[in-house]
Protein backbone atom coordinates (compact mmCIF):
# COMPACT_ATOMS: atom_id res chain seq x y z
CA UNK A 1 24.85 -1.76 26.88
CA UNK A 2 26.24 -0.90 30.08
CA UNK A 3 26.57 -3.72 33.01
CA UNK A 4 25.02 -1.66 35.56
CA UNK A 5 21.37 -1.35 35.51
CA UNK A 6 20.49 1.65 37.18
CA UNK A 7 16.75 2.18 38.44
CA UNK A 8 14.53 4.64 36.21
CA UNK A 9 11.45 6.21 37.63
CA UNK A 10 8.59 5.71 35.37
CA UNK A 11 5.84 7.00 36.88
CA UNK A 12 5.76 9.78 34.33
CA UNK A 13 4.31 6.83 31.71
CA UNK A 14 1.02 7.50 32.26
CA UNK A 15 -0.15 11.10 30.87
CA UNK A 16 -1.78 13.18 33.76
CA UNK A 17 -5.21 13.64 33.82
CA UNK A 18 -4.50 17.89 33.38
CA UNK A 19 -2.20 17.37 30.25
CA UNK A 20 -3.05 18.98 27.58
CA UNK A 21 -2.57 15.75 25.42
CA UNK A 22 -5.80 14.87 26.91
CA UNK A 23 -7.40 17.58 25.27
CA UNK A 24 -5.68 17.07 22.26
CA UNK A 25 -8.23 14.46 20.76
CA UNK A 26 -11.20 16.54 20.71
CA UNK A 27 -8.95 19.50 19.02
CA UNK A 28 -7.64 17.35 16.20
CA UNK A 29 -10.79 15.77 15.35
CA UNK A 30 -12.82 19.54 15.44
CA UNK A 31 -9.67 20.34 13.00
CA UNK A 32 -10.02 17.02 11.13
CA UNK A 33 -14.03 17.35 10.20
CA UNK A 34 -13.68 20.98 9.54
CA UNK A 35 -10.45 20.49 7.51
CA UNK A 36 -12.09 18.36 4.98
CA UNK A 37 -15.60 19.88 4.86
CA UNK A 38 -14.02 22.78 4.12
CA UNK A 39 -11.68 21.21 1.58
CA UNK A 40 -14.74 20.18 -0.29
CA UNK A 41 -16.73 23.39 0.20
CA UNK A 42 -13.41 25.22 -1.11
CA UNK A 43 -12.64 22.71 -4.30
CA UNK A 44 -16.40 23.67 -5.73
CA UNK A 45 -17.11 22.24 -8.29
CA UNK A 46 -14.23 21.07 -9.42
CA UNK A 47 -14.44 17.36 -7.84
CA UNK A 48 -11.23 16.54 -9.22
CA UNK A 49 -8.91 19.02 -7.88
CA UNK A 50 -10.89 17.71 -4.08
CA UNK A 51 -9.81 13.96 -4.47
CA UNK A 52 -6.34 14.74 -5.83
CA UNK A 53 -5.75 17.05 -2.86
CA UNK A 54 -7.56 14.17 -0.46
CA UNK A 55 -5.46 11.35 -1.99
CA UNK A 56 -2.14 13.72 -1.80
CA UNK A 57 -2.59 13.59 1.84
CA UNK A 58 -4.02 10.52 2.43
CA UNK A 59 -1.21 8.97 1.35
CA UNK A 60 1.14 11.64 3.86
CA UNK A 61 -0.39 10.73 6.37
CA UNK A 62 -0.99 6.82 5.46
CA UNK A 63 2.94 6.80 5.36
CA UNK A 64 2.67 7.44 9.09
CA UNK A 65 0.24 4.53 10.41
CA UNK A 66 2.36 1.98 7.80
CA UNK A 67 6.15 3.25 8.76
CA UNK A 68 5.02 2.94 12.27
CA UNK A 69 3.71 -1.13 11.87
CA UNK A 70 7.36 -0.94 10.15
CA UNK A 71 9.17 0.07 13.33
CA UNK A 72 6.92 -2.26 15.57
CA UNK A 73 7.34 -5.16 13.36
CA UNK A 74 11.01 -4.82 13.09
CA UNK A 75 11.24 -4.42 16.34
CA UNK A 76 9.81 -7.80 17.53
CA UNK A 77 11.52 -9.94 14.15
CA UNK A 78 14.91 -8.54 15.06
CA UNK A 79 14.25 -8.25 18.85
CA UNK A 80 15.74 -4.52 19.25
CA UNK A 81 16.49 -3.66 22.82
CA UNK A 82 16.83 0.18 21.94
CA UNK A 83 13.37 0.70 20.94
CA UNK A 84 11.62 -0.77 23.49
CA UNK A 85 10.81 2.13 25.68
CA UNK A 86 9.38 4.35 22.50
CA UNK A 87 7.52 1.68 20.63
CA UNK A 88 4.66 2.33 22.43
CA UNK A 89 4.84 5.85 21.12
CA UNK A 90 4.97 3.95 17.26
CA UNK A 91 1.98 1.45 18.55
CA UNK A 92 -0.18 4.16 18.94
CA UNK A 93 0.72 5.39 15.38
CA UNK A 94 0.24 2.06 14.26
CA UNK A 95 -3.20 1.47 15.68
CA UNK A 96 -4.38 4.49 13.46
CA UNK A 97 -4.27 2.34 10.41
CA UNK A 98 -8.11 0.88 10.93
CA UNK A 99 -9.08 4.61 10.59
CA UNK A 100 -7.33 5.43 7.96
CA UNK A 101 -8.24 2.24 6.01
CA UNK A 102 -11.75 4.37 6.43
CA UNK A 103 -10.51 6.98 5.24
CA UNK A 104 -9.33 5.06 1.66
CA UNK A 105 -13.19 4.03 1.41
CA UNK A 106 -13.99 7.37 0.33
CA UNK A 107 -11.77 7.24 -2.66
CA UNK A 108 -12.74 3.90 -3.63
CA UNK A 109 -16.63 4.44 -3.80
CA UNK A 110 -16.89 8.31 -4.22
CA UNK A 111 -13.08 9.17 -5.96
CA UNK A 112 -12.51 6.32 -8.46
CA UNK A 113 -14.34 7.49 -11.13
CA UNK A 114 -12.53 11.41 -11.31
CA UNK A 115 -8.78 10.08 -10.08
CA UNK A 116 -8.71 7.01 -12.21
CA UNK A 117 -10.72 7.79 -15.16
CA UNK A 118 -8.57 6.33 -17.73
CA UNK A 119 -8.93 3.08 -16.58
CA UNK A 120 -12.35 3.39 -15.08
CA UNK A 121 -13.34 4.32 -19.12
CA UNK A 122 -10.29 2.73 -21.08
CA UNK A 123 -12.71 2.84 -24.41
CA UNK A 124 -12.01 1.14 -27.21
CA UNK A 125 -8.66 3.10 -28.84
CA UNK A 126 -6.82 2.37 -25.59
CA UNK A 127 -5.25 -0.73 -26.13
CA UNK A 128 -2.57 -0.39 -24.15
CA UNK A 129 -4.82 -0.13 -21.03
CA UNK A 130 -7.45 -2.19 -22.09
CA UNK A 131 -4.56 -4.64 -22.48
CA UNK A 132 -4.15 -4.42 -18.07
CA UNK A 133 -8.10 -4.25 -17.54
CA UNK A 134 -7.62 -8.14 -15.75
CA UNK A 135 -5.87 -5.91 -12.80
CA UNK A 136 -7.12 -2.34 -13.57
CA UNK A 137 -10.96 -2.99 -12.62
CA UNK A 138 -13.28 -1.22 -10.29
CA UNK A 139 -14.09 -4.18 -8.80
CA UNK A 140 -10.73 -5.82 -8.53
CA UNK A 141 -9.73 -2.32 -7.18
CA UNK A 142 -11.66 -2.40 -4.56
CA UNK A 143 -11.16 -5.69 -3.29
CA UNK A 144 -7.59 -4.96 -3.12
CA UNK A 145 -8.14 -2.20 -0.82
CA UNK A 146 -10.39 -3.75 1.44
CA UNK A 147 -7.69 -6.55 1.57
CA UNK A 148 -4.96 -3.98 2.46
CA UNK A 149 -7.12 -2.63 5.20
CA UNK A 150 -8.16 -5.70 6.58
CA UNK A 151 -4.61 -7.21 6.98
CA UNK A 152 -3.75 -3.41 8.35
CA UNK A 153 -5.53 -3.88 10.83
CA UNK A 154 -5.29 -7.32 11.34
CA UNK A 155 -1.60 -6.96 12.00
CA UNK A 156 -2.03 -3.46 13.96
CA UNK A 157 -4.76 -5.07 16.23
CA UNK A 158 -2.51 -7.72 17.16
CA UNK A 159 0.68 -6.13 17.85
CA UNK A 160 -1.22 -3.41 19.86
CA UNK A 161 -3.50 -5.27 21.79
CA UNK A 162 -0.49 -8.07 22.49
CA UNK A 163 1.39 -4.93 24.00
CA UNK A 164 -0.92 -3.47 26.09
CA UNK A 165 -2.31 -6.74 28.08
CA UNK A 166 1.57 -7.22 28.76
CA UNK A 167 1.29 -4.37 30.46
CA UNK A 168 -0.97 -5.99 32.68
CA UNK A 169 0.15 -9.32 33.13
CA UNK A 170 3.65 -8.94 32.52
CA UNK A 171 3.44 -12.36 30.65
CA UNK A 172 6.84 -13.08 28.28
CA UNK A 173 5.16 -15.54 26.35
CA UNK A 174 2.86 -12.78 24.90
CA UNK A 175 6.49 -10.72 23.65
CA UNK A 176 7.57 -14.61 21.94
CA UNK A 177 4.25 -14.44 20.07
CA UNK A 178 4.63 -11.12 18.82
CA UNK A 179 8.22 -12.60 17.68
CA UNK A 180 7.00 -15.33 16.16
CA UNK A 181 4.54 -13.83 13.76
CA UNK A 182 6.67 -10.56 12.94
CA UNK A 183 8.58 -12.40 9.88
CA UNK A 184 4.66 -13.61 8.66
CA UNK A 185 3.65 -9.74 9.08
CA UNK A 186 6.46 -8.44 7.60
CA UNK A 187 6.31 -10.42 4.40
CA UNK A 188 2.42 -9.15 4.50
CA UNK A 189 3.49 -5.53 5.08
CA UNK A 190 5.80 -5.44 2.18
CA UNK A 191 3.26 -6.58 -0.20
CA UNK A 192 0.66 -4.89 1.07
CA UNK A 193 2.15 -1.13 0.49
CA UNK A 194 4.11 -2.26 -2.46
CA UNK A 195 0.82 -2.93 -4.20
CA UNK A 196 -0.99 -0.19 -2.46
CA UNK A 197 1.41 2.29 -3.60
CA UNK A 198 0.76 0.40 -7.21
CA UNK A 199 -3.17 0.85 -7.12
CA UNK A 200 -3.37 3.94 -5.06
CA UNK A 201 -0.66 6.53 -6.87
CA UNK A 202 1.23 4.48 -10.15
CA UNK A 203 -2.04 3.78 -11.38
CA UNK A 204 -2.94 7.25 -11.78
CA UNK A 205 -1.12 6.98 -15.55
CA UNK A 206 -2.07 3.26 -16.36
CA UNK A 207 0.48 3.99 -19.15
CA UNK A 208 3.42 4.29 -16.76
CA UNK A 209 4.88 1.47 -14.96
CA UNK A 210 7.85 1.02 -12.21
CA UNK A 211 8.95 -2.07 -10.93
CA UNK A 212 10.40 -0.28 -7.91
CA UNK A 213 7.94 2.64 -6.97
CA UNK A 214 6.73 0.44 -4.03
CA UNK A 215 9.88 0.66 -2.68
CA UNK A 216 10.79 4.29 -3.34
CA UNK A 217 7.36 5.08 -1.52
CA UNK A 218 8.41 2.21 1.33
CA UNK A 219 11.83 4.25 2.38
CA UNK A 220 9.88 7.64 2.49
CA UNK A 221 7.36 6.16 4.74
CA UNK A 222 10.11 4.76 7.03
CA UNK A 223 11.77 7.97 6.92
CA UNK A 224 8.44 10.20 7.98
CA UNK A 225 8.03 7.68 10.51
CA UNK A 226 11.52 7.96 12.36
CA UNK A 227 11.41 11.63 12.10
CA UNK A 228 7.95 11.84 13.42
CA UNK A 229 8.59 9.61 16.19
CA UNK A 230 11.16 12.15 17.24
CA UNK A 231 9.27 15.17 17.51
CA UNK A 232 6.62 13.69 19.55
CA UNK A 233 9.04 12.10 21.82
CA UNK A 234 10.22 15.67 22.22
CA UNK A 235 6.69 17.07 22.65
CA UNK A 236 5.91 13.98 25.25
CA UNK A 237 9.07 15.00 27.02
CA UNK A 238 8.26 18.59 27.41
CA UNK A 239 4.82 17.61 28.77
CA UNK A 240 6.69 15.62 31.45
CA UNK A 241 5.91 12.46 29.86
CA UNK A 242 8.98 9.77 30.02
CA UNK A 243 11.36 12.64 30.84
CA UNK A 244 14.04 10.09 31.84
CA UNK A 245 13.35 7.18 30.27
CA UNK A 246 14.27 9.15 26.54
CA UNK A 247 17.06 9.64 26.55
CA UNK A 248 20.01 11.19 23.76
CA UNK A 249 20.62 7.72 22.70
CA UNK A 250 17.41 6.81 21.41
CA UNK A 251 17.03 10.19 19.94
CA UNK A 252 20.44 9.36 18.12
CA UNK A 253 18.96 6.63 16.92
CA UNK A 254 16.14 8.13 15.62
CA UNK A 255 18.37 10.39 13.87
CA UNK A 256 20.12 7.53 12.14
CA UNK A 257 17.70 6.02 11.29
CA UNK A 258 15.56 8.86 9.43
CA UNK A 259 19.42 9.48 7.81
CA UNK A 260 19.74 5.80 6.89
CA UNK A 261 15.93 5.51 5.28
CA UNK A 262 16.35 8.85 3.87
CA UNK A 263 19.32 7.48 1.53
CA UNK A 264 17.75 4.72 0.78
CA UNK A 265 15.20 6.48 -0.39
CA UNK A 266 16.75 8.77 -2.55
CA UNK A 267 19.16 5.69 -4.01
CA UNK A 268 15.82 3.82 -5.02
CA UNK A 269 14.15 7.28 -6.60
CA UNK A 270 17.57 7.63 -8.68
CA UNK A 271 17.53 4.68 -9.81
CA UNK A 272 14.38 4.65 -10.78
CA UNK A 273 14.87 7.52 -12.80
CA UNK A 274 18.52 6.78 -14.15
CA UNK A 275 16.99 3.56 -15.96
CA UNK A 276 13.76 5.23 -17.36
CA UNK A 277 16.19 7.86 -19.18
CA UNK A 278 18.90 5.48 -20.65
CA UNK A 279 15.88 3.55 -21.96
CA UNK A 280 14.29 6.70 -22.99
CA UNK A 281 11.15 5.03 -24.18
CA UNK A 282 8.02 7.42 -24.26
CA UNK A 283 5.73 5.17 -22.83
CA UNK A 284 8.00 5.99 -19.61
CA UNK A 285 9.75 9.25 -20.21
CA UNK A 286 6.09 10.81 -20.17
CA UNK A 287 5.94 10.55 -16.84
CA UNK A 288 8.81 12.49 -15.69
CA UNK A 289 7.98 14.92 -18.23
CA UNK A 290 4.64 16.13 -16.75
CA UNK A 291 6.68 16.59 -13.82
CA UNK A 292 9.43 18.65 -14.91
CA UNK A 293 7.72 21.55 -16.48
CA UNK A 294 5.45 24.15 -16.12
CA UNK A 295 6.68 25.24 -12.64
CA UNK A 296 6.86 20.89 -10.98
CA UNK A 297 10.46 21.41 -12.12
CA UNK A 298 11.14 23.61 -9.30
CA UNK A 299 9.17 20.97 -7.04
CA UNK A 300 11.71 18.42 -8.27
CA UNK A 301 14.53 20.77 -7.62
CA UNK A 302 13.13 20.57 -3.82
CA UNK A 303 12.69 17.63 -3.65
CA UNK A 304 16.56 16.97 -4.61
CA UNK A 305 17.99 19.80 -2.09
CA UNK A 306 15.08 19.22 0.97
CA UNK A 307 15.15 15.28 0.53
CA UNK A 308 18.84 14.52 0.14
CA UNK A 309 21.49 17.07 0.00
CA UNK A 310 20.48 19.31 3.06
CA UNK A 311 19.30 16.13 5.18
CA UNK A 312 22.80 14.13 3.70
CA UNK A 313 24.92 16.83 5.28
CA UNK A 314 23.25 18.12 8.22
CA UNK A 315 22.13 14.79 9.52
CA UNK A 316 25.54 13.51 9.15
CA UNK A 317 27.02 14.81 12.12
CA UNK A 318 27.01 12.78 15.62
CA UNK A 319 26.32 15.88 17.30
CA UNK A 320 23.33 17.17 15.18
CA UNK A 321 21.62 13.65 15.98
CA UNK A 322 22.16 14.10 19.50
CA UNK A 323 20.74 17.43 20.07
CA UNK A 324 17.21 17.83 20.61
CA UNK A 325 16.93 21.28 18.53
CA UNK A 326 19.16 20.29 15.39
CA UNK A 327 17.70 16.93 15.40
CA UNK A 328 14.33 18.73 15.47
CA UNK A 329 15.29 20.85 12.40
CA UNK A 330 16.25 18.12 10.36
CA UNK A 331 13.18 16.03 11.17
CA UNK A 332 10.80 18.79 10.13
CA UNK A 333 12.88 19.25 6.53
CA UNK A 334 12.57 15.50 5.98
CA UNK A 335 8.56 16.08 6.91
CA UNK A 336 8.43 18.89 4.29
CA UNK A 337 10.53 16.66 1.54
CA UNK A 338 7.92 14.07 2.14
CA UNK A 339 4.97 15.95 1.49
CA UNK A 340 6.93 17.47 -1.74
CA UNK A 341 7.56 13.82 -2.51
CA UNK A 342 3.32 13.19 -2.30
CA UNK A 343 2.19 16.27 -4.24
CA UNK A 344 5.00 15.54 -6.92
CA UNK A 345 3.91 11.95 -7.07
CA UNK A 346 0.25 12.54 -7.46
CA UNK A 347 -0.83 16.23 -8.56
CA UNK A 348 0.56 16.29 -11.92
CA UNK A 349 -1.65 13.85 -13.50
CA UNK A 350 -4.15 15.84 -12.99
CA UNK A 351 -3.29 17.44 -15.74
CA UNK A 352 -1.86 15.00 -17.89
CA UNK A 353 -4.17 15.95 -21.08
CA UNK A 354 -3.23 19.23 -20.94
CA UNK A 355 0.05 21.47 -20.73
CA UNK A 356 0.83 20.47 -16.80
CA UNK A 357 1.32 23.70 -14.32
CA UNK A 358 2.17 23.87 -10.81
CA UNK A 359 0.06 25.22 -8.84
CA UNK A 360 -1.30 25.17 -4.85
CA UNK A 361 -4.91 24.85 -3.89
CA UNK A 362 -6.10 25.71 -0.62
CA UNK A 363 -7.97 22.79 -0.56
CA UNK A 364 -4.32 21.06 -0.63
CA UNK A 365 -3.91 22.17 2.76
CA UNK A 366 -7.26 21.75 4.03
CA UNK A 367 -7.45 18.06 3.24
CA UNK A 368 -3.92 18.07 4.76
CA UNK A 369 -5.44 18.94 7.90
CA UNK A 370 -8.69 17.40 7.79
CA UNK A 371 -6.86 13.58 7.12
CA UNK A 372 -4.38 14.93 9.71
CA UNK A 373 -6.52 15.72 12.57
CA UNK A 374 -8.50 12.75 12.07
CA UNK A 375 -4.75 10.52 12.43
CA UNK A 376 -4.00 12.40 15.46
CA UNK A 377 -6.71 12.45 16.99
CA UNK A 378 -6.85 8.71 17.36
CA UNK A 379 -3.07 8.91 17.95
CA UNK A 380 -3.50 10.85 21.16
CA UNK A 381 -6.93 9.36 22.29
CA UNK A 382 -4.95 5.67 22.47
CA UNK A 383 -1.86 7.38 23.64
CA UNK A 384 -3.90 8.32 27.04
CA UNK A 385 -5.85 5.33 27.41
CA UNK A 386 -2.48 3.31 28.70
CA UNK A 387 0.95 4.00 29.46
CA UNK A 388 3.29 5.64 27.35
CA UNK A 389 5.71 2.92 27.37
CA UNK A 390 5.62 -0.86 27.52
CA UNK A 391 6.01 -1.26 31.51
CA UNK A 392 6.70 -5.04 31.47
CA UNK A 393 7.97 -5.69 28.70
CA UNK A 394 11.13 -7.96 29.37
CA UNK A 395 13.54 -6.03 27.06
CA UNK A 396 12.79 -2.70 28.86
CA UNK A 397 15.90 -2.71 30.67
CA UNK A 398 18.06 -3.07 27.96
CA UNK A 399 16.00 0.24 26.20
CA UNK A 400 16.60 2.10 29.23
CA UNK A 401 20.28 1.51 29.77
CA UNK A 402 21.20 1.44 25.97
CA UNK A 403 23.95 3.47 24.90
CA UNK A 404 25.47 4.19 21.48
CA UNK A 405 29.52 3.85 20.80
């Protein structure tokens, strides 16, 4: 950090009253309700194809609102000075989660019965999941996912609300007791979407276990988050919005940090499947084959050249990172790789008593929207009710002068 604090203008925190990113809630909620009425009108009667497309992207877009408590908790247990002028920008991801924990209560009371009908019915032959019926119970179920969303937005409340009244009363004591209960919130977090990940997508194939698909699901959520973060601190920028507080070194970081997650996620997935085929035990192997044929081969091809080679090499460089257009590029592959990931993840057991095919419904990207708009919408509603960037916090300095070496 450099010794010489020079003097920022930050009047450009607030959005104007004539930017269009205070029109931009009404547009993404029209876009979210007719997104997913339309992805229901479109499924038809075929329920099933509906809630695999809604879960597909409520977990995208879940990713988002839980990577974005990530970066805020992190921030606070480690107490970053780089990220304090753009964790606002991640708060108001963050404070999406009580919405989206809304949008899970679908699935558990209207979704259950078509997504997780093996162990809804296990019936008598099934011993194997009859055997995991203690865990694998509506009831239990759904208890577990009003838990997540309750200590969600618990956590999100607090961190949010603790941010904004600083920027008010400028207290410090109010940035110690975010400090203080970050380690408590991060042990929470990691919990929380290890087992979410568990109930919400492994459970799909009760027969198939992973001790480490929480964690493979953890790095991609990281990794959507850093990458998002940077295109809408591009897209703030170009509406005027914290034109000079931005700067290349935070979008740098950004850049190593979607790099870094990225790797880690693709080290965990690897691993993951390395062990599964030395063991080569059917019980396990079944579950890479449904996604390795009929056409979710080429899907994992993707997934292998969008969410680790091309990223690996072209995120790499300094000088991609610290260019607003390259860095864009790669931020909108590692978007694309994520989705992949989802769909791969999820849409395959839909078919997992017959010969599995890939193929993409519209109502895929309908519910894509629908749970989309919805996120944003809240996203840009809270990001115009206060200022874009913590104003008195008292590590803002040290985020405005920060430099990289």
């Amino acid at each position: 950090m450099s010794a010489h604090v020079k003097a920022i203008d930050l009047s450009d925190a607030q959005v104007p009253a004539g930017s269009i990113w205070k029109k931009l809630p009404l547009v993404f909620a029209v876009l979210g309700i007719a997104g997913l009425a339309l992805a229901f009108v479109t499924a038809g009667e075929d329920h099933k194809q509906f809630w695999y497309s809604y879960l597909t992207s409520f977990m995208f877009w879940l990713s988002l609102g839980l990577g974005s408590l990530f970066f805020v908790i992190i921030h606070h247990a480690t107490r970053a000075g780089w990220s304090t002028v753009v964790r606002r920008i991640a708060e108001n991801y963050m404070i999406t989660l009580p919405v989206i924990g809304l949008l899970a209560l679908p699935i558990v009371f209207g979704g259950m019965d078509d997504l997780y009908h093996v162990w809804v019915h296990p019936g008598e032959t099934d011993l194997f999941v009859q055997a995991k019926t203690g865990f694998l119970n509506t009831d239990f179920f759904t208890i577990r996912v009003i838990g997540y969303i309750a200590i969600w937005t618990l956590f999100a409340g607090f961190f949010y609300v603790s941010s904004v009244k600083q920027d008010t009363s400028g207290d410090p004591r109010l940035a110690h007791r975010m400090r203080r209960i970050a380690p408590v919130a991060l042990i929470l977090f990691a919990l929380t979407i290890t087992f979410a990940a568990i109930d919400f997508m492994m459970s799909l194939d009760p027969h198939w276990y992973s001790t480490i698909f929480g964690v493979v699901y953890f790095g991609g959520s990281a990794m959507m988050t850093y990458a998002i973060l940077a295109l809408t601190s591009m897209g703030l920028q170009k509406g005027g919005i914290l034109k000079n507080a931005i700067t290349t070194e935070h979008y740098h970081d950004f850049g190593k940090m979607a790099f870094g997650f990225m790797v880690f996620w693709s080290y965990t997935a690897f691993s993951q499947f390395m062990l599964i085929w030395y063991a080569n035990i059917p019980e396990e192997t079944i579950w890479y084959y449904y996604r390795s044929t009929g056409g979710w081969e080429v899907i994992a091809a993707l997934l292998f050249i969008l969410h680790f080679v091309v990223p690996f090499f072209f995120l790499m460089s300094r000088h991609i990172k610290r260019r607003n257009l390259t860095l864009a590029v790669g931020a909108i592959i590692l978007l694309v790789a994520h989705y992949l990931d989802m769909l791969w993840l999820i849409q395959p057991t839909m078919h997992q008593h017959g010969e599995p095919h890939f193929a993409m419904h519209i109502a895929d990207i309908l519910a894509f929207v629908g749970i989309g708009g919805v996120v944003l919408a809240v996203f840009s509603w809270r990001l115009g009710a206060a200022a874009a960037a913590p104003m008195k916090d008292p590590r803002l300095a040290e985020s405005l002068e920060f430099e990289n070496f």
